[in-house]
C-alpha atoms as a PDB file:
ATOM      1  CA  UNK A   1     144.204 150.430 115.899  1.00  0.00           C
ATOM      2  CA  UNK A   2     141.514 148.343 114.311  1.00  0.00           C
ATOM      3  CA  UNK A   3     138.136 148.120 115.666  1.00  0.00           C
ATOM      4  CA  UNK A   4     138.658 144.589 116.764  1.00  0.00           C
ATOM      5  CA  UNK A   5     141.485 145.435 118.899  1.00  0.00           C
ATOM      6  CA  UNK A   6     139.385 148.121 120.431  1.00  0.00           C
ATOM      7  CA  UNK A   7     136.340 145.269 121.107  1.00  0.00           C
ATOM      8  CA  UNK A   8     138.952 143.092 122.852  1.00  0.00           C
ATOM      9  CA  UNK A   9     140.132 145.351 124.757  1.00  0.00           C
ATOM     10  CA  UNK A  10     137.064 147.176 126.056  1.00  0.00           C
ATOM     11  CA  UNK A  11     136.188 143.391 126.669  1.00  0.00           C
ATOM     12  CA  UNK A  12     138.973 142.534 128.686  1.00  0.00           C
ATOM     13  CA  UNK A  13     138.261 146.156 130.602  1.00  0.00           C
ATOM     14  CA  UNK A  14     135.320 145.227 131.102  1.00  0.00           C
ATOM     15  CA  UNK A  15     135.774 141.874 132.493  1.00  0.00           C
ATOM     16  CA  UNK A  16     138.622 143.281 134.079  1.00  0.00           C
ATOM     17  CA  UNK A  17     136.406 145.582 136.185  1.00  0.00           C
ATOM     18  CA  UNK A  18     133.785 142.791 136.799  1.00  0.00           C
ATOM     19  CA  UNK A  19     136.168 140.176 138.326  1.00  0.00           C
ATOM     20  CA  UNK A  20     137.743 142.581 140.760  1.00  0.00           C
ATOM     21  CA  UNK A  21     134.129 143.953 141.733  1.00  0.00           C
ATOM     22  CA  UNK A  22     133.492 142.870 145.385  1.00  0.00           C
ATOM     23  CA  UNK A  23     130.573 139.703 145.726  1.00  0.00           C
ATOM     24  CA  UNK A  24     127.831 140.942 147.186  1.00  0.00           C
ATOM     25  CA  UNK A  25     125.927 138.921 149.750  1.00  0.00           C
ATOM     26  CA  UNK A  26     122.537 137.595 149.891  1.00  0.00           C
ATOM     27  CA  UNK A  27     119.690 139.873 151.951  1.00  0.00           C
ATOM     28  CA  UNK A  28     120.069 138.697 154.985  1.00  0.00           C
ATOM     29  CA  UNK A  29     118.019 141.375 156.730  1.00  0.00           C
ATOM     30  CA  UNK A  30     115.497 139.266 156.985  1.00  0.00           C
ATOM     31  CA  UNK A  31     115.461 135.721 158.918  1.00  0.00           C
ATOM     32  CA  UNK A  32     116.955 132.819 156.925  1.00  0.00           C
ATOM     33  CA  UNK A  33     117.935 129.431 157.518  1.00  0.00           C
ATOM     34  CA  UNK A  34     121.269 129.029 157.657  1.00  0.00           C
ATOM     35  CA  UNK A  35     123.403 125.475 156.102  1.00  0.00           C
ATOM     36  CA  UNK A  36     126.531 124.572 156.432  1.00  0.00           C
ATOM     37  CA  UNK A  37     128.214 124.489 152.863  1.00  0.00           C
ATOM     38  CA  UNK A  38     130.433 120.893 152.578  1.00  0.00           C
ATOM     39  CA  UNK A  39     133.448 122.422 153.193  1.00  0.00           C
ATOM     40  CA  UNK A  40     133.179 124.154 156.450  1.00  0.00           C
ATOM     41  CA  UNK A  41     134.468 122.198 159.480  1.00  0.00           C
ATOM     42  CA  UNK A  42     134.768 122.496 162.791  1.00  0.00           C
ATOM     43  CA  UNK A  43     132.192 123.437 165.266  1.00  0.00           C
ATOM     44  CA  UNK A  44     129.496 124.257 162.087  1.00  0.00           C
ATOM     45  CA  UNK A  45     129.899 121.362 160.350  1.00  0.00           C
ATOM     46  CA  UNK A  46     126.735 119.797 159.016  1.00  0.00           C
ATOM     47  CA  UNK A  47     124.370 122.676 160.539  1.00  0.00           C
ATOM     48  CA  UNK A  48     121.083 124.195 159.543  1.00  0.00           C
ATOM     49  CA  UNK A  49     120.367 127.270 161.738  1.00  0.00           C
ATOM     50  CA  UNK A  50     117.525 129.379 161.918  1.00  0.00           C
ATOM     51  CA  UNK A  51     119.069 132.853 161.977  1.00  0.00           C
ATOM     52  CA  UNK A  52     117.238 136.504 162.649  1.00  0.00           C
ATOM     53  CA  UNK A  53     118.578 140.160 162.686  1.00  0.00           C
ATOM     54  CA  UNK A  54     118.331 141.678 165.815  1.00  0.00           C
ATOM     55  CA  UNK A  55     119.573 145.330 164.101  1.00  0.00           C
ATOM     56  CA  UNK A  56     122.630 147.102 163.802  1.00  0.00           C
ATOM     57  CA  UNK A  57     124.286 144.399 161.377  1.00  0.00           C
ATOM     58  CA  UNK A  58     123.937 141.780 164.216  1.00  0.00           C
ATOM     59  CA  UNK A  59     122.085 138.719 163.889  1.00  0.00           C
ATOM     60  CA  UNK A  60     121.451 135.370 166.430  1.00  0.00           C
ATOM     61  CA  UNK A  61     121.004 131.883 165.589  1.00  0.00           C
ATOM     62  CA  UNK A  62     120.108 128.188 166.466  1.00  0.00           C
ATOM     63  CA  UNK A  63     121.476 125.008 165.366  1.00  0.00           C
ATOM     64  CA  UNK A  64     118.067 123.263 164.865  1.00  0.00           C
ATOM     65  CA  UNK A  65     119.691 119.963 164.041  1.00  0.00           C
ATOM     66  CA  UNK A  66     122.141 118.873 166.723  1.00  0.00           C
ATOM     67  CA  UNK A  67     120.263 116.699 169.505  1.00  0.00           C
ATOM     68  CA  UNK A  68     121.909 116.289 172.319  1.00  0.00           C
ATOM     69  CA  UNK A  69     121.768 112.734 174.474  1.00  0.00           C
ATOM     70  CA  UNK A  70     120.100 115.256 177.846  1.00  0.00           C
ATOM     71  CA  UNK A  71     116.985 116.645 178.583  1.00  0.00           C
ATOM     72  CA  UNK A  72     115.491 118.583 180.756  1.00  0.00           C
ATOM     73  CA  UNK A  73     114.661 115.389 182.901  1.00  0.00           C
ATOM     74  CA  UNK A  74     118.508 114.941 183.502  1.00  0.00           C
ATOM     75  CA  UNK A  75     119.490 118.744 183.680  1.00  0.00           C
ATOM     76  CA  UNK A  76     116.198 119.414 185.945  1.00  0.00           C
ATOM     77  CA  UNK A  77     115.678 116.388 188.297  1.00  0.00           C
ATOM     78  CA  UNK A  78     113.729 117.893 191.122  1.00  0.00           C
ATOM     79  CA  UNK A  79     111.408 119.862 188.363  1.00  0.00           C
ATOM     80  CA  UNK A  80     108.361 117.436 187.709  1.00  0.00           C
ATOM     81  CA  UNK A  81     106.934 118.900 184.497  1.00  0.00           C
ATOM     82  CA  UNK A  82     111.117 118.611 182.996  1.00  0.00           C
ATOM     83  CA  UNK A  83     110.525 115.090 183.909  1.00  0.00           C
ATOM     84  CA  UNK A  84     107.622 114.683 181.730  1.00  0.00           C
ATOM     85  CA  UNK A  85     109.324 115.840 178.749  1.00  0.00           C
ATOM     86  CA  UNK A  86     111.488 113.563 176.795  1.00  0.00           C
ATOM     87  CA  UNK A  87     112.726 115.490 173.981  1.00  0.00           C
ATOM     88  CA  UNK A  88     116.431 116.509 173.478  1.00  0.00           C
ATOM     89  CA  UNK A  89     118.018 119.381 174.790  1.00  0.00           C
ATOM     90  CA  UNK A  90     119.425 120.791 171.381  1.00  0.00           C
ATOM     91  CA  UNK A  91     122.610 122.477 171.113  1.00  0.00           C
ATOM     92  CA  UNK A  92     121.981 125.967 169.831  1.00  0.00           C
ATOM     93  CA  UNK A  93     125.055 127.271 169.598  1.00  0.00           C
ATOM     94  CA  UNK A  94     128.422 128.061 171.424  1.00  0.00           C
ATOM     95  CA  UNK A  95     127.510 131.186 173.116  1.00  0.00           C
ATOM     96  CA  UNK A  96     125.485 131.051 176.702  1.00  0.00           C
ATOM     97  CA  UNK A  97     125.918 126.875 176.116  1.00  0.00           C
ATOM     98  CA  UNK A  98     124.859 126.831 180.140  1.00  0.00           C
ATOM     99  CA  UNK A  99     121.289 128.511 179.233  1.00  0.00           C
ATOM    100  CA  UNK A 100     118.191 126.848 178.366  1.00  0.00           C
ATOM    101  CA  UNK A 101     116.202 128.806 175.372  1.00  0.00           C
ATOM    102  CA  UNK A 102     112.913 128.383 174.589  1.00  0.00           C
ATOM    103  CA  UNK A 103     111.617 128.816 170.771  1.00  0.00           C
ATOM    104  CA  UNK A 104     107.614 128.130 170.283  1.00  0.00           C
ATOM    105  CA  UNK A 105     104.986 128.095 167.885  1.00  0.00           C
ATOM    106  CA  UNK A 106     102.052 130.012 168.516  1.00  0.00           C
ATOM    107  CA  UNK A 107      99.464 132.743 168.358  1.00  0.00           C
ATOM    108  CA  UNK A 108     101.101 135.437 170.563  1.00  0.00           C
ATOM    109  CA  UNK A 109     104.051 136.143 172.785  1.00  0.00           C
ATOM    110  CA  UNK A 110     104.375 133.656 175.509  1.00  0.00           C
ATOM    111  CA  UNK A 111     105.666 136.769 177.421  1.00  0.00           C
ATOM    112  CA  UNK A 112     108.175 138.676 178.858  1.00  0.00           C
ATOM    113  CA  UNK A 113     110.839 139.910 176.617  1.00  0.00           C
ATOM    114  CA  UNK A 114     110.352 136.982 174.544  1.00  0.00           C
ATOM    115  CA  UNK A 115     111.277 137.910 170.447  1.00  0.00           C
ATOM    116  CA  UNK A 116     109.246 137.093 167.474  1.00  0.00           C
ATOM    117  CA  UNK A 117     111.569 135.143 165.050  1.00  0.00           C
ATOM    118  CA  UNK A 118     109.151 134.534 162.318  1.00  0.00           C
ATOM    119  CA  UNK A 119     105.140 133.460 161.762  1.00  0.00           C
ATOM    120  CA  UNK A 120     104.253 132.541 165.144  1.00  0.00           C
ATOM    121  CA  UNK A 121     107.265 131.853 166.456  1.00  0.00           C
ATOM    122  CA  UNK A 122     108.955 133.366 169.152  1.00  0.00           C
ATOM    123  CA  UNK A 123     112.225 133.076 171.254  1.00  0.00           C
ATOM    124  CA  UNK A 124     112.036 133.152 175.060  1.00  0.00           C
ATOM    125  CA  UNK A 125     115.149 134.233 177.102  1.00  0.00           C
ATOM    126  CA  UNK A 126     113.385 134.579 180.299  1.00  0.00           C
ATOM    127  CA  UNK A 127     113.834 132.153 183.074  1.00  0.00           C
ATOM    128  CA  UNK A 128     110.186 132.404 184.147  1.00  0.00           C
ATOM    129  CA  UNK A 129     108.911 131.872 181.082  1.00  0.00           C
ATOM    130  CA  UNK A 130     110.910 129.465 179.798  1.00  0.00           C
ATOM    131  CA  UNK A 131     109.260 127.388 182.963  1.00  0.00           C
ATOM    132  CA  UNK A 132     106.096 128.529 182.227  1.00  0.00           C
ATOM    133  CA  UNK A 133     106.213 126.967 178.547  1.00  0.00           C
ATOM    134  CA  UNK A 134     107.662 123.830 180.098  1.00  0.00           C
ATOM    135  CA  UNK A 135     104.901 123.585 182.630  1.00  0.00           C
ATOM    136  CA  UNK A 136     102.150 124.759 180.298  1.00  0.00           C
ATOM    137  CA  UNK A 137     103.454 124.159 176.228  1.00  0.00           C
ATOM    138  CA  UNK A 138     106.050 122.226 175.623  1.00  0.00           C
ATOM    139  CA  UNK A 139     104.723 120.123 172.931  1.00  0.00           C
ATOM    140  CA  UNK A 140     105.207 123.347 171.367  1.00  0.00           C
ATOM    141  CA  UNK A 141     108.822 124.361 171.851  1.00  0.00           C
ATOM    142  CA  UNK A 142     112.115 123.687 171.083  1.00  0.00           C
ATOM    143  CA  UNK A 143     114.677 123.580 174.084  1.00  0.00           C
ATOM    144  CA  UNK A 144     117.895 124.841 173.440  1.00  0.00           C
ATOM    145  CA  UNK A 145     121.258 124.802 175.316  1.00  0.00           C
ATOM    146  CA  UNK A 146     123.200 128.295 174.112  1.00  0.00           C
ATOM    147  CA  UNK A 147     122.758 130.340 170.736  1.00  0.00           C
ATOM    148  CA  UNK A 148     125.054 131.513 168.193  1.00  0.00           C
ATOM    149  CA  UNK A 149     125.453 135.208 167.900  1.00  0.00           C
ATOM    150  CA  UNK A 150     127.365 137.462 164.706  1.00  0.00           C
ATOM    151  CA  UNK A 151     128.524 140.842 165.627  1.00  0.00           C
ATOM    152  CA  UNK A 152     127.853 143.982 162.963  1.00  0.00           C
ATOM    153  CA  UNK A 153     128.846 142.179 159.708  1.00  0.00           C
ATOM    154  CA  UNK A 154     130.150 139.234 160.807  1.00  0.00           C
ATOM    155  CA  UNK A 155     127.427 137.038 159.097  1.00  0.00           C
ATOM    156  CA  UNK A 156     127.420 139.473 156.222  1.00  0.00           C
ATOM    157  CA  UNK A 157     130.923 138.586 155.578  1.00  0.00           C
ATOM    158  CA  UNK A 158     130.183 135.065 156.072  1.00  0.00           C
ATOM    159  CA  UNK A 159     127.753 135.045 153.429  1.00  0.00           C
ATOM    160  CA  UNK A 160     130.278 136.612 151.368  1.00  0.00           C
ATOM    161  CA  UNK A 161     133.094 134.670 151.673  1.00  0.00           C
ATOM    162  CA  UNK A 162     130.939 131.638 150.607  1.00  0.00           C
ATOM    163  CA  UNK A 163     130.330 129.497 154.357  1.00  0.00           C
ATOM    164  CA  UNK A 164     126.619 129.152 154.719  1.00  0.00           C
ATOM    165  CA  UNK A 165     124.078 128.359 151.366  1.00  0.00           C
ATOM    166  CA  UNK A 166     120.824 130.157 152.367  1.00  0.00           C
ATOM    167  CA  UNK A 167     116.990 128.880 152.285  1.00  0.00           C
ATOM    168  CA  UNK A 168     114.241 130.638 153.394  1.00  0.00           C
ATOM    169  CA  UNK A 169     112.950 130.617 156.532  1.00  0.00           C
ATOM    170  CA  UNK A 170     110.451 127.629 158.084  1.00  0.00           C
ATOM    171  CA  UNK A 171     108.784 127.028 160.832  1.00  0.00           C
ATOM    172  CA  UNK A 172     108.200 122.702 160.147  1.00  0.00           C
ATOM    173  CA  UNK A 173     112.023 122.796 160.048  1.00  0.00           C
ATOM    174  CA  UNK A 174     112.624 124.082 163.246  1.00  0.00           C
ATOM    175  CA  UNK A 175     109.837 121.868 164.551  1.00  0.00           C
ATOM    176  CA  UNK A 176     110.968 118.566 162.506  1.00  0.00           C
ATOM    177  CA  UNK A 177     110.225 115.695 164.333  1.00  0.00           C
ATOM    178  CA  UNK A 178     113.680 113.720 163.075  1.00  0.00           C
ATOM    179  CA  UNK A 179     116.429 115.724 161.900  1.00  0.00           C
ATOM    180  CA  UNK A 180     118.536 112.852 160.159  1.00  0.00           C
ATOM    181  CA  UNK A 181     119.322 113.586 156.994  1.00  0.00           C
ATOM    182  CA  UNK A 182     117.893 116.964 156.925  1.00  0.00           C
ATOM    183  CA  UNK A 183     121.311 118.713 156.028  1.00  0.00           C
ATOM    184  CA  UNK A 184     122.314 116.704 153.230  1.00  0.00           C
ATOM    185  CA  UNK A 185     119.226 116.864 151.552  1.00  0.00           C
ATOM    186  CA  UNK A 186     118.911 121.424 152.580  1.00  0.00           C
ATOM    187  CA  UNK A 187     122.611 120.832 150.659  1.00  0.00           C
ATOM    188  CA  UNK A 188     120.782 119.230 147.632  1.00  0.00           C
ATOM    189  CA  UNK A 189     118.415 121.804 147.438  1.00  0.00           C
ATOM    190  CA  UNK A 190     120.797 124.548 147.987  1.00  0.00           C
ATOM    191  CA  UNK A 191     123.087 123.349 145.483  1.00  0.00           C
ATOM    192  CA  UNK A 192     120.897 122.580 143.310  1.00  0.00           C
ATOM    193  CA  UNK A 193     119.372 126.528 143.024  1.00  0.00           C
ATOM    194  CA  UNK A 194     122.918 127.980 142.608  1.00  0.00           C
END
């Protein structure tokens, strides 16, 4: 056998062996943001989340760019500082859709159980003090109606199979004053770094 044949054939071993190698995913043991390739439909179609590991493979999530037409005015009538505050309700997610989350920017915990996502921001879960930032911060928070949550692997896999281009993780997004537009152009930028 020549030495060319040999070549070609160690090359097509070799590219053999790197086409059926699995893909590995991004680091996502950190928090990311989260957007919605092009091509995936359905409920997480033109998304940008805010994502964090929580351990264990799992890993929870906002939509930070779905307004919804209600806010805390219309679900909380009789609450007078929910009437003062007319900002969306934003859809976080499909999971716990009938409870209002809290994510705000600042110094230290706002208390509780509350989680730190990322620089000075934190989630609250708490009913008490998810009031408390209404009553006392909410120029700023970010009011959210339900989360989206990824059991061990899931987003891992998602990553994987190519659904979600990731960006790293920031705080003015979450906080954006308009959010039109914003996924088309995180797509551009995305795209554009592959």
């Amino acid at each position: 056998m020549s030495n060319r044949l040999r070549y070609l054939g160690l090359a097509l071993l070799v590219g053999a062996a790197v086409a059926l190698a699995p893909v590995r995913a991004a680091d996502i043991s950190e928090p990311h943001i989260l957007v919605a390739k092009p091509e995936l439909g359905e409920f997480y179609r033109r998304s940008v989340l805010f994502v964090k590991p929580i351990g264990n493979g799992q890993h929870i999530g906002f939509i930070i760019n779905r307004p919804t037409p209600v806010t805390l005015a219309r679900l909380f009538p009789d609450h007078a500082p929910s009437r003062k505050i007319t900002d969306p309700v934003y859809l976080g997610g499909p999971m716990h859709a009938d409870t209002i989350f809290a994510i705000v920017h600042r110094d230290g915990n706002p208390g509780g159980r509350s989680m730190p996502l990322f620089d000075d921001m934190f989630l609250a879960v708490e009913v008490d003090v998810v009031d408390r930032i209404i009553e006392k911060a909410p120029a700023h928070a970010r009011f959210f109606a339900g989360l989206v949550a990824w059991q061990p692997g899931e987003l891992d896999q998602e990553v994987r199979n190519g659904f979600w281009y990731l960006a790293d993780p920031d705080p003015e997004l979450v906080f954006r004053k308009s959010y039109d537009g914003l996924w088309e152009e995180m797509v551009r930028k995305s795209a554009g770094a592959i």
